[in-house]
N, C-alpha and C. Protein backbone atom coordinates (compact mmCIF):
# COMPACT_ATOMS: atom_id res chain seq x y z
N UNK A 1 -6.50 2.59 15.02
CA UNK A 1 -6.75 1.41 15.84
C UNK A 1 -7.56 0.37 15.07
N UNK A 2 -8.59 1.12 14.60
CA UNK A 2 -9.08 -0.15 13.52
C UNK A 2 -8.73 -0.67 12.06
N UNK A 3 -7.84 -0.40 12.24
CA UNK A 3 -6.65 -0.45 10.34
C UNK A 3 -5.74 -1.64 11.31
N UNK A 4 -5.15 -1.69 12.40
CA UNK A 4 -4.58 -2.60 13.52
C UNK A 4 -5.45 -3.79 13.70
N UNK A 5 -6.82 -3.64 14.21
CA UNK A 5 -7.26 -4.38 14.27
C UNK A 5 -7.87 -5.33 13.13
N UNK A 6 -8.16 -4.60 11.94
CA UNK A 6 -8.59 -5.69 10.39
C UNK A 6 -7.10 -6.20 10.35
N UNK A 7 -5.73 -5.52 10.06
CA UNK A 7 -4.83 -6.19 9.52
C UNK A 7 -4.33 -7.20 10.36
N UNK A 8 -4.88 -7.17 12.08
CA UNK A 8 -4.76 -8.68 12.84
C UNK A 8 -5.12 -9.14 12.45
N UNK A 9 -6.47 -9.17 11.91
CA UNK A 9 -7.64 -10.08 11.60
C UNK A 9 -7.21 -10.90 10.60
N UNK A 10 -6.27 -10.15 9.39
CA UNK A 10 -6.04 -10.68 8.32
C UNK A 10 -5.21 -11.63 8.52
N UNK A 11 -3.88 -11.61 9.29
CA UNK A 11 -3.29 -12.42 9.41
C UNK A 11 -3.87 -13.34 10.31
N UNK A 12 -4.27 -13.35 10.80
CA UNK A 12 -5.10 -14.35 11.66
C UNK A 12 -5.94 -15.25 10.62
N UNK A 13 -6.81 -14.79 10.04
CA UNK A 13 -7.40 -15.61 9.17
C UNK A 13 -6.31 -16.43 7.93
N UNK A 14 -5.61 -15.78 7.28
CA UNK A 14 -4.71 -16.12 6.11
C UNK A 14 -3.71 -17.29 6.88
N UNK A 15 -3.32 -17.26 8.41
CA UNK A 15 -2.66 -18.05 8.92
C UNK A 15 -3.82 -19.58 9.41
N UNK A 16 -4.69 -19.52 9.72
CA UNK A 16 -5.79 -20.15 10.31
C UNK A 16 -5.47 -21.12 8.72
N UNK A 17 -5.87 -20.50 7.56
CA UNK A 17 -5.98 -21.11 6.27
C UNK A 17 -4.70 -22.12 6.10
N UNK A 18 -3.23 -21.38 5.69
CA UNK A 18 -2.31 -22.35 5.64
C UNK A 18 -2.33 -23.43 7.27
N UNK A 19 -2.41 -23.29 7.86
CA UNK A 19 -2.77 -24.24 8.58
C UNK A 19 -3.34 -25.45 8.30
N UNK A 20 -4.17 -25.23 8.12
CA UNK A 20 -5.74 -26.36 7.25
C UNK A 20 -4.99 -26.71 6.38
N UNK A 21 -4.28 -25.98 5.65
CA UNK A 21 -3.08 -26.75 4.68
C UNK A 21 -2.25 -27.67 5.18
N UNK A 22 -1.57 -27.38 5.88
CA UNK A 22 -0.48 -28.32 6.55
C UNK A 22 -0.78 -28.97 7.26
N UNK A 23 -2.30 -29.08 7.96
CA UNK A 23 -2.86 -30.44 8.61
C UNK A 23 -3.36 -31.19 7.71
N UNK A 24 -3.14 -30.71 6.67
CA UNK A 24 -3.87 -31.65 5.43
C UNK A 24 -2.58 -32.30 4.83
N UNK A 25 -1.52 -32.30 5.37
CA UNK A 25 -0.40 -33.00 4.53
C UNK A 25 -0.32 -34.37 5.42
N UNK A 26 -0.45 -35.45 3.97
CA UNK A 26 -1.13 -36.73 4.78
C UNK A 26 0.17 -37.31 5.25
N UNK A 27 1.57 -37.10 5.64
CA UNK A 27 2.59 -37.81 6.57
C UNK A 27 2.26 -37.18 7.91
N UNK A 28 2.15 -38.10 8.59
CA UNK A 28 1.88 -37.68 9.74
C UNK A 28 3.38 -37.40 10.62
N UNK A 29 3.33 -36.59 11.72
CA UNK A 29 4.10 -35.60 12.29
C UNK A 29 4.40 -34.73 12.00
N UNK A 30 4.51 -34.72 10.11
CA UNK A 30 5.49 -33.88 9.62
C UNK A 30 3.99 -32.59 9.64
N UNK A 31 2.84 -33.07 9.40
CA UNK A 31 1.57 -32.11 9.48
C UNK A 31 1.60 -30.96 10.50
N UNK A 32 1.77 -31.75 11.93
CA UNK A 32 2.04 -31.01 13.05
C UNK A 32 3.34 -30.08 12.94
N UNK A 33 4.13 -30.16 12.64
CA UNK A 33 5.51 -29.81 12.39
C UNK A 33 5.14 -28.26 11.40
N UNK A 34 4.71 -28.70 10.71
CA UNK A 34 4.06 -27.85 9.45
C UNK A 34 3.29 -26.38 10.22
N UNK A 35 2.02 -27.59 11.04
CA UNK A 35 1.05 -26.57 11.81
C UNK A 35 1.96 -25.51 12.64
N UNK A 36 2.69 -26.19 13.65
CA UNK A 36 3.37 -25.10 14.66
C UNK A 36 4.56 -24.31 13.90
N UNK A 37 5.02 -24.41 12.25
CA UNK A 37 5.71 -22.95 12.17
C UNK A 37 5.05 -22.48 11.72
N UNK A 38 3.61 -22.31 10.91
CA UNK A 38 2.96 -21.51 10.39
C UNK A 38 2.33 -20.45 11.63
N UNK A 39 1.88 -21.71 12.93
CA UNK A 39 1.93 -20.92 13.89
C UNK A 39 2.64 -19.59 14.45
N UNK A 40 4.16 -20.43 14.71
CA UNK A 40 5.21 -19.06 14.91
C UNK A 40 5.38 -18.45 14.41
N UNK A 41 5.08 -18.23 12.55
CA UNK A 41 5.31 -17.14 12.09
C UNK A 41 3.73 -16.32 12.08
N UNK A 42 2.90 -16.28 12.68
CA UNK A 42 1.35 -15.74 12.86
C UNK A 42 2.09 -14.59 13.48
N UNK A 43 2.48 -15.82 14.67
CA UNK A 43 2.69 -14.95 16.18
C UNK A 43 4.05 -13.80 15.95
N UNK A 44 4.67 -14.10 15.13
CA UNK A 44 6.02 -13.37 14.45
C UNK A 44 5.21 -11.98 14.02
N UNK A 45 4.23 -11.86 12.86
CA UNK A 45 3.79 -11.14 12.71
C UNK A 45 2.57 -10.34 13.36
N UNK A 46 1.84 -10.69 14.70
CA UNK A 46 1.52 -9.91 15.11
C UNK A 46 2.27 -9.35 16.05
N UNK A 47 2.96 -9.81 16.63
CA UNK A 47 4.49 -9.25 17.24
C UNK A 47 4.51 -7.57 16.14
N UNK A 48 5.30 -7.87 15.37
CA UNK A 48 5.95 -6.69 14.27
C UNK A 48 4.19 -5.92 14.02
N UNK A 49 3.47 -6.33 13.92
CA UNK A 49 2.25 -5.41 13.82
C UNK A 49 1.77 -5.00 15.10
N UNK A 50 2.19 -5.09 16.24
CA UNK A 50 1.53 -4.19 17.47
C UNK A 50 2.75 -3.91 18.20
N UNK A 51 4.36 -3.81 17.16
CA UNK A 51 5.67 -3.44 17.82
C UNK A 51 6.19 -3.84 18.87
N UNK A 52 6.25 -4.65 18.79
CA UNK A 52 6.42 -6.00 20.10
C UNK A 52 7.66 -6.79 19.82
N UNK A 53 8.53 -6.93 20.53
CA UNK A 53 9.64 -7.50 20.44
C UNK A 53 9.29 -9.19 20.26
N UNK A 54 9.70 -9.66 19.60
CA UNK A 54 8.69 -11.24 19.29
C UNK A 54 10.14 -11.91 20.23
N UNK A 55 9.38 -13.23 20.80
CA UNK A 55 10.28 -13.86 21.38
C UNK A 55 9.94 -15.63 21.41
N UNK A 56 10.52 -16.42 20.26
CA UNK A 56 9.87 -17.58 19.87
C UNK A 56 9.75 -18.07 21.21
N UNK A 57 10.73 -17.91 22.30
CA UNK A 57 10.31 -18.87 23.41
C UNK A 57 9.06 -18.85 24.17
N UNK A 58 8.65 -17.48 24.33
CA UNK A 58 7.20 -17.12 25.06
C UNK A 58 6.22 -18.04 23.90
N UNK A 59 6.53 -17.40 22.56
CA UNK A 59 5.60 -17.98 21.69
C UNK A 59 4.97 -19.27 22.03
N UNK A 60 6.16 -19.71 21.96
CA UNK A 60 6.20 -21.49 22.13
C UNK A 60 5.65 -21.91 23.55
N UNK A 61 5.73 -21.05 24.61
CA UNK A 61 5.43 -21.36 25.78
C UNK A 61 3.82 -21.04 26.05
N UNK A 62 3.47 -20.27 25.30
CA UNK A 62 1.67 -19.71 25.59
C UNK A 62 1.43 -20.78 24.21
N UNK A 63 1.55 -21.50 23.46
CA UNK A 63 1.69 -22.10 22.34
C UNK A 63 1.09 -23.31 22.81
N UNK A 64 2.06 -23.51 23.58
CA UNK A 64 2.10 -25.43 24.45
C UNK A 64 1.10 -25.08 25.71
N UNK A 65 1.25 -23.57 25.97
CA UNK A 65 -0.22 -23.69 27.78
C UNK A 65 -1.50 -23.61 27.01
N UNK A 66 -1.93 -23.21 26.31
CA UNK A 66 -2.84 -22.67 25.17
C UNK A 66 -3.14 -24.54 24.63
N UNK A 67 -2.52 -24.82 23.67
CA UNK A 67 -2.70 -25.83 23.14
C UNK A 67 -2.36 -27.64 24.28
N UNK A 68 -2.62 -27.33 25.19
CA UNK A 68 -2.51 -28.59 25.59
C UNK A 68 -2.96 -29.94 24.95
N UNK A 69 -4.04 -29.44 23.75
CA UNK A 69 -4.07 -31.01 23.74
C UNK A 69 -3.61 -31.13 22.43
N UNK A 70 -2.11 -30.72 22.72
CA UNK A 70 -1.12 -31.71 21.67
C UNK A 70 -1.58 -33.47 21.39
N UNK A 71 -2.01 -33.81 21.86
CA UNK A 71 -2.01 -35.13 21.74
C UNK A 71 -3.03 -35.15 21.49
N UNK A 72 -4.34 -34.51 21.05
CA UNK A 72 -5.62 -34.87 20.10
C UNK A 72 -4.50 -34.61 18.76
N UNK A 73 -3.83 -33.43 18.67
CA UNK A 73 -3.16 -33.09 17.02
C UNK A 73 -2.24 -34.31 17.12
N UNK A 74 -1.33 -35.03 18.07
CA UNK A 74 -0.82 -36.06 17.54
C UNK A 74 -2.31 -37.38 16.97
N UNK A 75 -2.80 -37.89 17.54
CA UNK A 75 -3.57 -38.68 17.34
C UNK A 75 -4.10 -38.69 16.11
N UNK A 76 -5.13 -37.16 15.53
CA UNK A 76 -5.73 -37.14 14.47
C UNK A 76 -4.19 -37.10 13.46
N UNK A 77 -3.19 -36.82 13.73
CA UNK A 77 -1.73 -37.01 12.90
C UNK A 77 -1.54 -38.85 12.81
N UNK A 78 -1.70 -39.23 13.69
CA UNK A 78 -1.58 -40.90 13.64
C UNK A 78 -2.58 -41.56 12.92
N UNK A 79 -4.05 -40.93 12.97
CA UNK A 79 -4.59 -41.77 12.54
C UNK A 79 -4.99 -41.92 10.83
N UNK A 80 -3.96 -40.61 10.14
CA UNK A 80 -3.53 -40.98 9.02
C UNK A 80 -2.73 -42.25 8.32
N UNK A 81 -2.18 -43.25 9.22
CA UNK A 81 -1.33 -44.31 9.26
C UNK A 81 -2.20 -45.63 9.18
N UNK A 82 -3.61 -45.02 9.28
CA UNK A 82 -4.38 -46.35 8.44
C UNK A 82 -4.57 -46.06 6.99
N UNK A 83 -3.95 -47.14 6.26
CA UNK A 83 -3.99 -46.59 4.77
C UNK A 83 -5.52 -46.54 4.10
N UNK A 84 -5.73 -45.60 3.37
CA UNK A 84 -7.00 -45.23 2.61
C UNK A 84 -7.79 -44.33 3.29
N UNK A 85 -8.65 -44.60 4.32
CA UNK A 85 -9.50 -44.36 4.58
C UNK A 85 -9.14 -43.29 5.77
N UNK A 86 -8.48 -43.72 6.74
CA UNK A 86 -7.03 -43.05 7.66
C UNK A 86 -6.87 -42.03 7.04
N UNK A 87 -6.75 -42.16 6.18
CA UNK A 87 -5.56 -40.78 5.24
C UNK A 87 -6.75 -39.66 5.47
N UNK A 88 -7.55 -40.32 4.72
CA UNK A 88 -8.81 -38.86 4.43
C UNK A 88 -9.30 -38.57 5.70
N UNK A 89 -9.68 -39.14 6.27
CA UNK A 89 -10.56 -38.80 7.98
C UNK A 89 -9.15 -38.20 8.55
N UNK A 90 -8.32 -38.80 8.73
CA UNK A 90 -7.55 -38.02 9.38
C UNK A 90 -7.15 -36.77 9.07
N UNK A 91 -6.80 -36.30 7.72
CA UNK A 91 -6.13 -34.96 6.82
C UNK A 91 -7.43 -34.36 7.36
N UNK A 92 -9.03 -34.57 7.10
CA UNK A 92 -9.81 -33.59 7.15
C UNK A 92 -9.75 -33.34 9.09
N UNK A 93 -9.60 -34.62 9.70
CA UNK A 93 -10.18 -33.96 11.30
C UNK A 93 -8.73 -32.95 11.91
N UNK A 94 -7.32 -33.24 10.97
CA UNK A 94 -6.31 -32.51 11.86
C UNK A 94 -6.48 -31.32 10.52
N UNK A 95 -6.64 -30.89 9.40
CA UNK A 95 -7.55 -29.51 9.03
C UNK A 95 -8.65 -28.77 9.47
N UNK A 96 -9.26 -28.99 9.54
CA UNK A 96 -10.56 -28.55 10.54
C UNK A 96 -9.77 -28.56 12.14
N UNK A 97 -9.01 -29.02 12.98
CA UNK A 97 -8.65 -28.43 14.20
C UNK A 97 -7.48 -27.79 14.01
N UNK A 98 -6.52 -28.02 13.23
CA UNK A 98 -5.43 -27.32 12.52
C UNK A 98 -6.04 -25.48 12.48
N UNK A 99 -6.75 -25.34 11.49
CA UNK A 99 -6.90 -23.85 11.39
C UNK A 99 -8.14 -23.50 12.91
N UNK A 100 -8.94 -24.35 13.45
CA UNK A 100 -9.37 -23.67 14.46
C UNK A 100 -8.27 -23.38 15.50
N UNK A 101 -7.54 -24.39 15.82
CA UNK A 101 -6.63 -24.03 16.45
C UNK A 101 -5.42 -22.85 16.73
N UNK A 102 -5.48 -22.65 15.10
CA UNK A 102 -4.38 -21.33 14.94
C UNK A 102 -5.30 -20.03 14.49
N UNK A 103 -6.69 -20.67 14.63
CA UNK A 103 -7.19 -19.20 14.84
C UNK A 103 -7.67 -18.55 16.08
N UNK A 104 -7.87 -18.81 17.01
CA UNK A 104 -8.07 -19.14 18.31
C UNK A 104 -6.70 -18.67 19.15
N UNK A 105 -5.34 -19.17 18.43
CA UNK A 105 -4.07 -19.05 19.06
C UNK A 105 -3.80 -17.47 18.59
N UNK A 106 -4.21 -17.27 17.63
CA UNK A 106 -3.72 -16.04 16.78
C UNK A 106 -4.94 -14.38 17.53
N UNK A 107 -6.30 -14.96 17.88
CA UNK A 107 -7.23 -14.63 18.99
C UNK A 107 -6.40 -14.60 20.05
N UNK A 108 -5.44 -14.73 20.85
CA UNK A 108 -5.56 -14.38 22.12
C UNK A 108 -4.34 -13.46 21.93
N UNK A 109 -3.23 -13.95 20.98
CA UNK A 109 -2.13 -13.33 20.82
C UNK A 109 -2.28 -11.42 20.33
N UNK A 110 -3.22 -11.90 19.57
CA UNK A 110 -3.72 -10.09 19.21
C UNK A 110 -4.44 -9.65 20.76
N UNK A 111 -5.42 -10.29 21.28
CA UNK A 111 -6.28 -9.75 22.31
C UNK A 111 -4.64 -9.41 23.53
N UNK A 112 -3.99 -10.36 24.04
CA UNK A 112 -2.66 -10.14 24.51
C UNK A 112 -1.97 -8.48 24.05
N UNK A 113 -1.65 -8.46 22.93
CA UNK A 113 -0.95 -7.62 22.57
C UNK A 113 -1.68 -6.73 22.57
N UNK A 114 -3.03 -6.01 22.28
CA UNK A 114 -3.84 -5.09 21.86
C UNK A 114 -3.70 -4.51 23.73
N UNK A 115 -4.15 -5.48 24.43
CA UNK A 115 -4.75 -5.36 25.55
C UNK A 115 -3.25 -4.61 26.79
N UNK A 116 -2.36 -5.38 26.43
CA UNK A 116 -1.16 -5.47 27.40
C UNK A 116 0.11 -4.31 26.83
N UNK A 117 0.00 -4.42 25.48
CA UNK A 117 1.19 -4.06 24.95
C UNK A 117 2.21 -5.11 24.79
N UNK A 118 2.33 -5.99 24.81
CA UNK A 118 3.95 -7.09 25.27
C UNK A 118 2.89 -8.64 25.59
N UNK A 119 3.96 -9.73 25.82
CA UNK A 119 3.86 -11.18 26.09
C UNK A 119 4.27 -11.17 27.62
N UNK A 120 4.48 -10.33 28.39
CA UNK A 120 4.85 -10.42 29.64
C UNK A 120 4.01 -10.40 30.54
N UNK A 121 2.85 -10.03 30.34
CA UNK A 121 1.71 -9.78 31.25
C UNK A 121 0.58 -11.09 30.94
N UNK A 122 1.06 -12.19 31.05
CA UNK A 122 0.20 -12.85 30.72
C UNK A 122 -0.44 -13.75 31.87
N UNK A 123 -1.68 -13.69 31.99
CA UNK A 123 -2.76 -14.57 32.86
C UNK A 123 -3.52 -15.63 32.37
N UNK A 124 -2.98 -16.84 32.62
CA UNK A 124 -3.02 -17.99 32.28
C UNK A 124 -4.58 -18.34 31.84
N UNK A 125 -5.02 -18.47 33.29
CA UNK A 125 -6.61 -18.42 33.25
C UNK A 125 -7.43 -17.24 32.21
N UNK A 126 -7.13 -16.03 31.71
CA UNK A 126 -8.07 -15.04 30.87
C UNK A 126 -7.56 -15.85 29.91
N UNK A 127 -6.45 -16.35 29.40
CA UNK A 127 -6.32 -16.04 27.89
C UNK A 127 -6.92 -17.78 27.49
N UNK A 128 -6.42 -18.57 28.76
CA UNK A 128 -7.90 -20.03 28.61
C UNK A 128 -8.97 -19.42 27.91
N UNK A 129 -9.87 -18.82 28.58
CA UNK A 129 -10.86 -18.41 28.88
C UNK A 129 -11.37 -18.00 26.88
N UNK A 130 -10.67 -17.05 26.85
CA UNK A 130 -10.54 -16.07 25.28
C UNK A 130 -10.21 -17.44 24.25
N UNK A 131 -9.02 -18.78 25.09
CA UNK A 131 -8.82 -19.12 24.21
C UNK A 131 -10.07 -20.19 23.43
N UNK A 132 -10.81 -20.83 24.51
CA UNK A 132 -11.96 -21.62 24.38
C UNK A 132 -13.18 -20.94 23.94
N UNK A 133 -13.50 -19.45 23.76
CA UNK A 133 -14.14 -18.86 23.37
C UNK A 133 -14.03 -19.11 21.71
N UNK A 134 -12.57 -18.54 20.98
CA UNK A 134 -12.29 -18.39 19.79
C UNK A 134 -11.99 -19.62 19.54
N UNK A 135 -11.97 -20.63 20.03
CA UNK A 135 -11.74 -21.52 19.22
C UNK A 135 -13.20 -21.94 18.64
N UNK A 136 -13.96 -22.19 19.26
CA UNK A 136 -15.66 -22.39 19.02
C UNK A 136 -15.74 -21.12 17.33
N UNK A 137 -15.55 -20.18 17.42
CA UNK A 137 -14.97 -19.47 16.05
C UNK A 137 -14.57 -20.11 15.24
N UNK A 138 -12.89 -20.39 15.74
CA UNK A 138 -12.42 -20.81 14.79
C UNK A 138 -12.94 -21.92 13.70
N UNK A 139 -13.61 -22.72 14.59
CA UNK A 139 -14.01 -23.93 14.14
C UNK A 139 -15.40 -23.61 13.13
N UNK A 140 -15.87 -22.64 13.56
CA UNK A 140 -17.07 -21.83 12.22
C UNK A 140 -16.20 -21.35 11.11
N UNK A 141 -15.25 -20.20 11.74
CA UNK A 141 -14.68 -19.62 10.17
C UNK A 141 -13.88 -20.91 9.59
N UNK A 142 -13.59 -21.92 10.01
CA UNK A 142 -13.01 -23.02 9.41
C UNK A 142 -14.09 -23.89 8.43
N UNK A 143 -15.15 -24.00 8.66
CA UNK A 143 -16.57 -24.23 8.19
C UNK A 143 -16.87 -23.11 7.34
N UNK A 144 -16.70 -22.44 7.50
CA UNK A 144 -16.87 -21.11 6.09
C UNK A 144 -16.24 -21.74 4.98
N UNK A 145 -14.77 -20.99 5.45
CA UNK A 145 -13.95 -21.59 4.39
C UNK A 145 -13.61 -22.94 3.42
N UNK A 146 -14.00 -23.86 4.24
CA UNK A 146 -13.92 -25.15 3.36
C UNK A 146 -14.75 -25.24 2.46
N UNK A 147 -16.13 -24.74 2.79
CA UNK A 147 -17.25 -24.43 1.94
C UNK A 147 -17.52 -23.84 0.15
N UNK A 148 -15.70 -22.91 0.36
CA UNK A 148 -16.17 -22.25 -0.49
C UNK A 148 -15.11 -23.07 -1.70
């Protein structure tokens, strides 16, 4: 159980990282675009690591209830479109919510799976709850990492 739980961890973190990558790619949309398959393939692999039939549509659906505020990631994606200065504020504020975000997403999806077995049992309100917890995380181990 705890060889399960570090190798979540791992992918969770290693995905959190390319993230921060691909919010750092200064065309905007294409960043976001970037962010949500690195996403699906997180969620792909903790699927296959807690034997779970993966199903991109649930993915995508606890993805979009989870992440509602698509439109802060569009925005900090737009506001790369002021040239110079745009570019950098923006690449760093949609990196820094980029990997909190998919670490946080990648947090509930293990806590989900560990907890339930499957994507079918899902309660909207707990995994809020877990998800606003880990993101406050995410946003530290995202602060780790840039650091180093």
């Amino acid at each position: 159980m705890q060889d399960k739980k570090a190798a979540g961890q791992k992918i969770i973190q290693s995905n959190a990282i390319f993230a921060a990558a691909g919010g750092a790619i200064p065309v905007p949309l294409l960043d976001v675009g970037a962010v949500t398959l690195v996403q699906l393939d997180m969620l792909k692999a903790l699927c296959r690591l807690h034997n779970v039939d993966y199903s991109e549509l649930q993915g995508k659906a606890i993805i979009s209830a989870l992440s509602g505020s698509l439109m802060a990631r569009m925005s900090a994606s737009a506001f790369k479109l002021v040239p110079g200065i745009g570019s950098l504020l923006g690449g760093i504020s949609m990196a820094a919510f980029s990997a909190a975000n998919t670490y946080s997403i990648g947090q509930v999806f293990d806590f989900l799976l560990s907890k339930y077995g499957s994507l079918d049992k899902v309660d909207i309100e707990e995994i809020k709850a877990v998800f606003e917890e880990e993101f406050e995380k995410g946003k530290a181990f995202f602060e780790k990492y840039r650091r180093k």
